[in-house]
Protein backbone atom coordinates (compact mmCIF):
# COMPACT_ATOMS: atom_id res chain seq x y z
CA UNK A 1 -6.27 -10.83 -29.82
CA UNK A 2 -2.54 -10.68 -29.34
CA UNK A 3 -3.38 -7.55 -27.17
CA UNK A 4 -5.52 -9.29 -25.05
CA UNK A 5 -3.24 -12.59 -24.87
CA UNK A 6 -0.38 -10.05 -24.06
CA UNK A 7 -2.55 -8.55 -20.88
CA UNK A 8 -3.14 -12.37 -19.66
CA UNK A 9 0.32 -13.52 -20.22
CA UNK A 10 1.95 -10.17 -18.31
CA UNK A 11 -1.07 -10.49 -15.48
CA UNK A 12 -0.23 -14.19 -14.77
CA UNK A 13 3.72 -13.43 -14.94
CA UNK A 14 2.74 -11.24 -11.68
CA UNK A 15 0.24 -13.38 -10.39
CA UNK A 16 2.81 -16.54 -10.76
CA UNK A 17 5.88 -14.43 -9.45
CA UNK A 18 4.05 -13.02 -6.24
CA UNK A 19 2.82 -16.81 -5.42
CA UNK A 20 6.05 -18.53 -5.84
CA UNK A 21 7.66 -16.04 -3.48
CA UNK A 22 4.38 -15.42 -1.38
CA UNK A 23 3.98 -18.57 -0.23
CA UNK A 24 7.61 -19.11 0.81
CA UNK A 25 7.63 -15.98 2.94
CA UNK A 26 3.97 -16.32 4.13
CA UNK A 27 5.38 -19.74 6.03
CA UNK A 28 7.73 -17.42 8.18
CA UNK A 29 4.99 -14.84 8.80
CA UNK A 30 2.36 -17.58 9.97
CA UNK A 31 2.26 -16.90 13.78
CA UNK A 32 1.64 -21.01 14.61
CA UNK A 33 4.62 -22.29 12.32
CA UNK A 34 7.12 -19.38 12.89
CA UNK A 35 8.42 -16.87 15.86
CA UNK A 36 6.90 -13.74 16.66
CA UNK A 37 9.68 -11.49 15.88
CA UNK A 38 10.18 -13.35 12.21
CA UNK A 39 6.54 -13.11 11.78
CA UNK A 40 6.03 -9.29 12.51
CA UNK A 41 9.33 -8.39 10.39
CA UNK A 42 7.50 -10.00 7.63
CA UNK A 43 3.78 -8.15 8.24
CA UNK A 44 5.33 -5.42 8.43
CA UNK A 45 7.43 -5.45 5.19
CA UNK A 46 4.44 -6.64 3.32
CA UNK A 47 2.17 -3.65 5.12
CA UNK A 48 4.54 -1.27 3.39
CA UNK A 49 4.52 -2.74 -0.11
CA UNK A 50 0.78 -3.11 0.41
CA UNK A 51 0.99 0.94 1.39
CA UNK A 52 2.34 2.01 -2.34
CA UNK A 53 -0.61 1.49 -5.21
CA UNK A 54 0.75 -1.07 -7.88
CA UNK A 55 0.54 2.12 -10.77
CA UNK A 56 3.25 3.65 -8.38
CA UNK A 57 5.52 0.80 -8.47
CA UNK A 58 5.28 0.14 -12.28
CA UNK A 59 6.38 3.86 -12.49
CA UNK A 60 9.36 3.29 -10.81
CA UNK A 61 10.17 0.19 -12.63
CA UNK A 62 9.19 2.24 -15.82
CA UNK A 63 11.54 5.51 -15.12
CA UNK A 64 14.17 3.22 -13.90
CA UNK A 65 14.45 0.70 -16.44
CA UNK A 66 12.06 2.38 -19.28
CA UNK A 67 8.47 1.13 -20.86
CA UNK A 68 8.20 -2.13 -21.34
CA UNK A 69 5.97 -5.30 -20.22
CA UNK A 70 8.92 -6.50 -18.16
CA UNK A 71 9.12 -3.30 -15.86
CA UNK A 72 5.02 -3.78 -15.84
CA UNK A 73 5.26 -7.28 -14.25
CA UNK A 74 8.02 -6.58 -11.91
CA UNK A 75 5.87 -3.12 -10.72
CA UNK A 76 2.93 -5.58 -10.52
CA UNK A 77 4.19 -8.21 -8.66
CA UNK A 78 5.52 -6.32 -5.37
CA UNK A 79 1.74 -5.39 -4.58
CA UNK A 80 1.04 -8.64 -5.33
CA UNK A 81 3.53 -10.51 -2.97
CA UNK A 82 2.38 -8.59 -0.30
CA UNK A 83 -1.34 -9.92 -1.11
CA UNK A 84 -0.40 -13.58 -0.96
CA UNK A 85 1.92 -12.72 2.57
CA UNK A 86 -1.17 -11.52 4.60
CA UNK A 87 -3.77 -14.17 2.85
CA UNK A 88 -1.67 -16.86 2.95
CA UNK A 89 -0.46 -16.89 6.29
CA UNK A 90 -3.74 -16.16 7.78
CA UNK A 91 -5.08 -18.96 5.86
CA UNK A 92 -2.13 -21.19 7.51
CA UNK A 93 -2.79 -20.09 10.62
CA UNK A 94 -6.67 -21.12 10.46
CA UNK A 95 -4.75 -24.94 10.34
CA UNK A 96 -6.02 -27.13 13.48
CA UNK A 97 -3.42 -26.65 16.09
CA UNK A 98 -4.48 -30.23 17.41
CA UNK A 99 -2.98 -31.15 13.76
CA UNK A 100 0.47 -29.47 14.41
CA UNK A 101 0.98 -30.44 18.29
CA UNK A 102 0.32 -34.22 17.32
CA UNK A 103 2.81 -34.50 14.47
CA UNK A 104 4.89 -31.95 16.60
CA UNK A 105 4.53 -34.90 19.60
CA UNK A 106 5.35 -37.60 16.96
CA UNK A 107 8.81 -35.88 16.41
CA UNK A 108 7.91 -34.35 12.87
CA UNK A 109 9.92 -31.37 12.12
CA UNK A 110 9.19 -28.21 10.18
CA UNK A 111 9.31 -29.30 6.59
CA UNK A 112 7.17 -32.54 7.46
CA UNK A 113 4.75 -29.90 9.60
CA UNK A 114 4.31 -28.09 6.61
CA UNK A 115 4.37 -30.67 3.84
CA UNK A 116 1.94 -32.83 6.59
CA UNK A 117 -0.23 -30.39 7.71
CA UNK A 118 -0.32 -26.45 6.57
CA UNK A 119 -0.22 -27.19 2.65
CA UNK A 120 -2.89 -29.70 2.78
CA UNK A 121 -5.36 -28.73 5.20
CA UNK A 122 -5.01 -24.64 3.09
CA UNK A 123 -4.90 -25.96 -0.15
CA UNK A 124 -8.50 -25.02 -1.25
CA UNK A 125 -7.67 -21.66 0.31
CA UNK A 126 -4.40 -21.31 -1.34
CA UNK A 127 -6.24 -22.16 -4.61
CA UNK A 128 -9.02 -19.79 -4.39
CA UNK A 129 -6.74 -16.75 -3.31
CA UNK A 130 -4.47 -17.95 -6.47
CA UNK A 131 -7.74 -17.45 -8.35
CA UNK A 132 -8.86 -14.28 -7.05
CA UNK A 133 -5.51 -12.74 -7.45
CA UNK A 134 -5.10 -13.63 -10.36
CA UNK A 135 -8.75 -11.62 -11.97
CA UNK A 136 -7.78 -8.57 -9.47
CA UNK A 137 -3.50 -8.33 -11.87
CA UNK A 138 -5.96 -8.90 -15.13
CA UNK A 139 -7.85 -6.03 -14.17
CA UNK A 140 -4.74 -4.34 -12.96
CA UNK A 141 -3.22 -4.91 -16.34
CA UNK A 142 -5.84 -3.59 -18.16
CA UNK A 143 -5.76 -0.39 -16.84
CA UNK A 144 -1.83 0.20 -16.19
CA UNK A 145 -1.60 -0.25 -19.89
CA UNK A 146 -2.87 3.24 -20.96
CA UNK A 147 -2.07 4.52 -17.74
CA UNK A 148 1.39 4.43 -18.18
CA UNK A 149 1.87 3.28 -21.80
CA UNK A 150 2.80 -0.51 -21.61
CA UNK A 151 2.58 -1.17 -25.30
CA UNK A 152 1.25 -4.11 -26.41
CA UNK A 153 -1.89 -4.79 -24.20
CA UNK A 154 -5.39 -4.29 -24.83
CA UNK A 155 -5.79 -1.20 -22.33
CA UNK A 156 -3.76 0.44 -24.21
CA UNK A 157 -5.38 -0.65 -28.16
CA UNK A 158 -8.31 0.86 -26.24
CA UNK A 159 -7.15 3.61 -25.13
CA UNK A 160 -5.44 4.48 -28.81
CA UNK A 161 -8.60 3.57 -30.20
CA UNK A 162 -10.92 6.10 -28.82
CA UNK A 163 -8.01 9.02 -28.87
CA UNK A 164 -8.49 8.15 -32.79
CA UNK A 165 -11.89 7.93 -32.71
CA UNK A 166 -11.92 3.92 -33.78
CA UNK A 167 -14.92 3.41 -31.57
CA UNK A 168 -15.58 -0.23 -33.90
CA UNK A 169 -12.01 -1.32 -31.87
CA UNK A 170 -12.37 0.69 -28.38
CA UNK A 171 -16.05 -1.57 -28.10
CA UNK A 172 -14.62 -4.64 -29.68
CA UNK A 173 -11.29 -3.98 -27.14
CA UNK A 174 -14.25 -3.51 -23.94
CA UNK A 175 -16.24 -6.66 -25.52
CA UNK A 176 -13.23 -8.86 -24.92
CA UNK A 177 -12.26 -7.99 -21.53
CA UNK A 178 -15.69 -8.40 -20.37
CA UNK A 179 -15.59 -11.98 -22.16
CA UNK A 180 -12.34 -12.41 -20.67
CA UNK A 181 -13.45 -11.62 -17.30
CA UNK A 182 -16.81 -13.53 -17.47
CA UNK A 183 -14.58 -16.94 -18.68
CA UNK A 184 -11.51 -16.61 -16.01
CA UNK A 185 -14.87 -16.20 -13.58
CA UNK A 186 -16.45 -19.18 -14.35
CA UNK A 187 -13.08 -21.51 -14.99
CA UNK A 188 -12.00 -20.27 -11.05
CA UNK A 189 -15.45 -21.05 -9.74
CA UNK A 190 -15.04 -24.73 -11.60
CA UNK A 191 -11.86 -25.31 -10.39
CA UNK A 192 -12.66 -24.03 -6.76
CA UNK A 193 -15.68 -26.03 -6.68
CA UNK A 194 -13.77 -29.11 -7.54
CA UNK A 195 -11.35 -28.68 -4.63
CA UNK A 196 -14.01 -28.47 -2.01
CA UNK A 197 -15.64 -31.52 -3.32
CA UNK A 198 -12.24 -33.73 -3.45
């Protein structure tokens, strides 16, 4: 169990990291809040992170700084900051632009544009890409743990498992990431659900 509550913890690090800085930069690469120059330099720096699987980051992080869940999160979280840039902006650019020309025409300014308008009227979108990022850097964490070694997690009690032959703990190990899974599935889907009905 602490295997499996290691995974979580290290995928929502990633998951929390990437949103935090995501959503900041996603603002300046929305085409309808920001200019077209800013916007593009953005894309385009997210296109290349986006270009480089996550296992190749975390092995940079890992020969760099050595094995450790901390070199796993920061490997995870570039390929996830470049997930919430693109989904995030395009969901911020789906805003009504009636919404942003009439607080735009009552002499609102950016941060009251945004606080006003693009955060509210994306929120269940912002939620449910939170969500579905979130089950993509669990599944991601499951299987950069024997891929590269991160000790600790429960790809990696699997994977030493069934090199031992401990097939009781490699199908116990499976059993609870399917659980796993199946739960975070069902508590997004509540939580989604409730945002479309408030």
């Amino acid at each position: 169990f602490y295997s499996l509550a290691n995974t979580l913890a290290l995928s929502f690090m990633s998951t929390l990291t990437g949103f935090v800085l995501g959503i900041f930069m996603a603002l300046f690469a929305a085409r309808n809040i920001s200019n077209k120059f800013l916007s593009e330099t953005i894309r385009g720096f997210a296109g290349l992170i986006r270009a480089v699987p996550t296992i190749i980051w975390v092995l940079i992080f890992v020969s760099g700084y050595g094995l450790s869940s901390t070199t796993a999160v920061v490997g995870m979280f570039f390929h996830t900051l470049s997930f919430f840039i693109r989904s995030l902006a395009e969901s911020f650019e789906e805003v009504d632009s009636a919404t942003i020309e009439a607080l735009n025409a009552a002499g609102a300014n950016k941060i009251q544009v945004i606080t006003g308008a693009i955060i509210p009227s994306s929120l269940t979108r912002i939620i449910s890409w939170f969500a579905l990022r979130f089950e993509q850097d669990f599944g991601t964490a499951v299987i950069i743990g024997p891929a590269v070694g991160v000790p600790g997690t429960i790809g990696t009690l699997i994977n030493n498992a069934a090199r031992v032959g401990d097939y009781s703990s490699q199908g116990f190990g499976v059993l609870l990431v399917f659980l796993t899974a199946f739960i975070m599935e069902v508590i997004m889907n509540k939580i989604r659900e409730k945002n479309l009905i408030n």
